[in-house]
Protein backbone atom coordinates (compact mmCIF):
# COMPACT_ATOMS: atom_id res chain seq x y z
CA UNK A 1 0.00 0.00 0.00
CA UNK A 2 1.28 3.54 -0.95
CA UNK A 3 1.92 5.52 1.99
CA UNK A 4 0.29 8.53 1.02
CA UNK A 5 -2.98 6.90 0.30
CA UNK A 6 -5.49 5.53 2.71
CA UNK A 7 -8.22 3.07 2.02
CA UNK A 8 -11.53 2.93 4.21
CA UNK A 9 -13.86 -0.27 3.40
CA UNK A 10 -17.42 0.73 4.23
CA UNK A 11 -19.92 -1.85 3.89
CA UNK A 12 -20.33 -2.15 0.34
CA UNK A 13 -17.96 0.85 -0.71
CA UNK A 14 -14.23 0.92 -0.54
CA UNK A 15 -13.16 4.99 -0.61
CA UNK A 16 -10.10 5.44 -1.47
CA UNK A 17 -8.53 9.05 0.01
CA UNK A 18 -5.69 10.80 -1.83
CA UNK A 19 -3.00 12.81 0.92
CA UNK A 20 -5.00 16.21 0.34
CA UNK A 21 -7.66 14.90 2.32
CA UNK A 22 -10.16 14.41 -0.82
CA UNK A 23 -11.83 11.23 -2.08
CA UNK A 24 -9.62 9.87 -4.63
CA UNK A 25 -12.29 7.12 -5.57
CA UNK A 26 -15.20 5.69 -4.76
CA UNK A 27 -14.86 1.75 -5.26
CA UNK A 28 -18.71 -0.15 -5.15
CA UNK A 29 -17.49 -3.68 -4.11
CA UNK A 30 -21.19 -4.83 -5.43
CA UNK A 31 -20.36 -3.57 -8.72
CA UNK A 32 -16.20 -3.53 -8.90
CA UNK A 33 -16.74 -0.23 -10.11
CA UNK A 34 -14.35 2.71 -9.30
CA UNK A 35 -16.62 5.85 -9.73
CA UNK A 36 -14.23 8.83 -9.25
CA UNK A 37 -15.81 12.18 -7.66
CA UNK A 38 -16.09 14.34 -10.86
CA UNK A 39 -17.61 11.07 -12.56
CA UNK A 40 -20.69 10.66 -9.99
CA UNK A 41 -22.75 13.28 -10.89
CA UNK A 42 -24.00 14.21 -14.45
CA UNK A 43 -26.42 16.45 -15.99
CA UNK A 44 -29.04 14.59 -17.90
CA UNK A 45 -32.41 15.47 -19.53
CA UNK A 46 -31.08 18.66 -20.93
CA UNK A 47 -29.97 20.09 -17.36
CA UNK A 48 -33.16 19.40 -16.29
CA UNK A 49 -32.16 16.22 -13.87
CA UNK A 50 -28.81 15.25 -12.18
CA UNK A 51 -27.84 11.70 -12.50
CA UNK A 52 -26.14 10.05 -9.52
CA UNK A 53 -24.03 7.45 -10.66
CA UNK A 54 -22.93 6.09 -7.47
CA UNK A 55 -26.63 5.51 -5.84
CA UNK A 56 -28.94 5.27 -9.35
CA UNK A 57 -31.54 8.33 -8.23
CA UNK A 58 -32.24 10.45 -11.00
CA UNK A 59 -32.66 14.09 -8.81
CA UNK A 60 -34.24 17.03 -10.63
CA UNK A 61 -32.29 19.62 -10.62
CA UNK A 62 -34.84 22.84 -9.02
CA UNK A 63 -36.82 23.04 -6.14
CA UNK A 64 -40.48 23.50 -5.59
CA UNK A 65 -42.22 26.92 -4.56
CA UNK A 66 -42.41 26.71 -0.79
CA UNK A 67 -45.39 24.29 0.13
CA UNK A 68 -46.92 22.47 2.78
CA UNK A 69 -45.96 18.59 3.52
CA UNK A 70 -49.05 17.26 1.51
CA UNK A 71 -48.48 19.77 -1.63
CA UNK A 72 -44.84 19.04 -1.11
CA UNK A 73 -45.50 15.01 -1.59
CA UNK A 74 -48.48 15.83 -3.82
CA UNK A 75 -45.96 18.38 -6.06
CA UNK A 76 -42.83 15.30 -6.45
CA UNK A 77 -45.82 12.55 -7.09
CA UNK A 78 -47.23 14.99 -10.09
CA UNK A 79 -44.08 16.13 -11.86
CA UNK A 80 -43.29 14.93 -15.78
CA UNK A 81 -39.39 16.00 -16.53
CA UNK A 82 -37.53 14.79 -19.51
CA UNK A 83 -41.01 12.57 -20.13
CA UNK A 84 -40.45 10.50 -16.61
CA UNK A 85 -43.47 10.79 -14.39
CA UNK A 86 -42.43 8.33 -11.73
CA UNK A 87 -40.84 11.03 -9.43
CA UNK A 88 -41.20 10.96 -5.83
CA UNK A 89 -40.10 12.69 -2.13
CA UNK A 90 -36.96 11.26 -1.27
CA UNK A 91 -36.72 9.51 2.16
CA UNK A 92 -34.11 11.53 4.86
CA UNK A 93 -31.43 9.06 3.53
CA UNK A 94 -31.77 9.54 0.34
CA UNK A 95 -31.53 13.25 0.32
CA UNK A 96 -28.41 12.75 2.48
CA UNK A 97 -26.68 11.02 -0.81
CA UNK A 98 -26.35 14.08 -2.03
CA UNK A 99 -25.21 16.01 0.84
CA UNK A 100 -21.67 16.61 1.01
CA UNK A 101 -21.10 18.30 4.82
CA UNK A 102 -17.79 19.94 3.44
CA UNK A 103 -19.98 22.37 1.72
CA UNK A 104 -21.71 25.28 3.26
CA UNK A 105 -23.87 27.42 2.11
CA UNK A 106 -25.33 24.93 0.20
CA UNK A 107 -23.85 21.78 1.09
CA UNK A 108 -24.76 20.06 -2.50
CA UNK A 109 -22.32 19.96 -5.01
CA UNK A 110 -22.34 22.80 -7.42
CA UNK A 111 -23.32 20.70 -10.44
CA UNK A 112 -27.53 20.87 -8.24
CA UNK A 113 -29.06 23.91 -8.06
CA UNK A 114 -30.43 25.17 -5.07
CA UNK A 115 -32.17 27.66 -2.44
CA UNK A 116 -30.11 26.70 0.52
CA UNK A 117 -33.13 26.04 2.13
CA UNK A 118 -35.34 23.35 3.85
CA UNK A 119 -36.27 20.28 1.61
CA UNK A 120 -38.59 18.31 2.51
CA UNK A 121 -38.13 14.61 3.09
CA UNK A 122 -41.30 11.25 2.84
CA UNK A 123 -39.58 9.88 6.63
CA UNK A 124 -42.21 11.05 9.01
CA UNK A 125 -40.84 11.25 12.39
CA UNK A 126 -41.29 8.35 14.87
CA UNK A 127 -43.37 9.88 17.59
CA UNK A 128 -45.73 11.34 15.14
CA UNK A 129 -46.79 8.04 13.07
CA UNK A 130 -50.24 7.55 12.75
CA UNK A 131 -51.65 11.05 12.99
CA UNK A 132 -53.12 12.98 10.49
CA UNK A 133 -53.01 16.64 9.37
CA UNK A 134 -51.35 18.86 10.98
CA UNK A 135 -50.18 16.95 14.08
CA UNK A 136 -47.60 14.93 11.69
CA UNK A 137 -43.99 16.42 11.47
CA UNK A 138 -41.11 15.12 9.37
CA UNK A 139 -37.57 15.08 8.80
CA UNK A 140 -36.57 17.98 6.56
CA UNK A 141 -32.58 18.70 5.44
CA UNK A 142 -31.33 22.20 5.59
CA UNK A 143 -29.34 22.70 2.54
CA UNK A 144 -27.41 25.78 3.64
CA UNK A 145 -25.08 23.06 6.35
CA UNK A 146 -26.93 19.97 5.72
CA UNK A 147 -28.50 19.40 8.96
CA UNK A 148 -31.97 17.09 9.77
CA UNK A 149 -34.59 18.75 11.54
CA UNK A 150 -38.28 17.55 12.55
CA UNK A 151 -40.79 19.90 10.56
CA UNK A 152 -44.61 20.27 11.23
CA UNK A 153 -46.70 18.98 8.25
CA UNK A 154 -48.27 22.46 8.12
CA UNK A 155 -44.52 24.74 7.65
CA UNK A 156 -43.92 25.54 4.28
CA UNK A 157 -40.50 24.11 2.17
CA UNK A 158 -39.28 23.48 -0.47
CA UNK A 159 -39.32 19.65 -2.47
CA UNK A 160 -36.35 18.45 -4.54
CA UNK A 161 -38.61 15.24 -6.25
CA UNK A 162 -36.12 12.20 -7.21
CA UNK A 163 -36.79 8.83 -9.28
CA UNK A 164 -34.94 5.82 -9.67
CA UNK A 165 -33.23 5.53 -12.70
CA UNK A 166 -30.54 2.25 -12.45
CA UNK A 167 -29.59 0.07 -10.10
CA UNK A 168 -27.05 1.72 -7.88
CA UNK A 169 -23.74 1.82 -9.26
CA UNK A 170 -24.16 2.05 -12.62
């Protein structure tokens, strides 16, 4: 092993760290695919949608007007981009994929654009399953630092819909 390099195996990931600190590569084990850090993202649908290479979510690349939590599902479930009409909210862990927490102000990579705001995520918090209306909250990302927070149901954020496009890792 090189000296200057460092290797951390993560589940099914091996990511591979150059001596600046910086992901050198991103090995899927699943896969054997190496899928370098400039490589993962990709503007697809004419700009419209940004492909992530390393997870298979197709994101699209805006934001919704600020809306409730039903509008906000009701908004990602209605979308057509690019002719693909099988968008949906992202779950808190997949709107983390994207997150890169060396960012601020917004913590996505440059190639999304963004409000820096509150997205919206589908994960309804634990202690408010089963309620209706406005008693519901859920977990919401702050894209200015990439922090989780509970939201009511009835606060008003923005939605960043997503679709599955591949498998992950292709």
């Amino acid at each position: 092993m090189n000296p200057s390099n460092i290797s951390i195996h993560i589940e099914k990931a091996i990511i591979r760290v150059a001596p600046n600190g910086l992901p050198a590569s991103i090995i899927d084990v699943s896969a054997n695919e190496v899928i370098k850090p400039a490589e993962r993202f990709e503007l697809v649908l004419d700009g419209q949608a940004v492909m992530d290479h390393r997870t298979g979510l197709m994101w699209w690349n805006d934001e919704s007007d600020k809306l409730d939590w039903d509008k906000a599902d009701l908004f990602c479930k209605s979308i057509t981009v690019g002719g693909f009409s099988d968008w949906f909210m992202p779950s808190d862990e997949q709107m983390l994929t994207i997150v890169d927490r060396k960012l601020h102000n917004p913590c996505l990579p440059s190639i999304f654009k963004t409000h820096g705001e509150y997205v919206w995520t589908s994960t309804q918090t634990k202690w408010t399953e089963g309620e209706a209306g406005d008693s519901r909250s859920f977990w919401s990302v702050y894209l200015l630092n990439g922090y989780v927070y509970d939201l009511s149901a009835y606060g008003e954020f923005r939605a960043r819909p997503v679709r599955v496009a591949a498998p992950a890792g292709q």
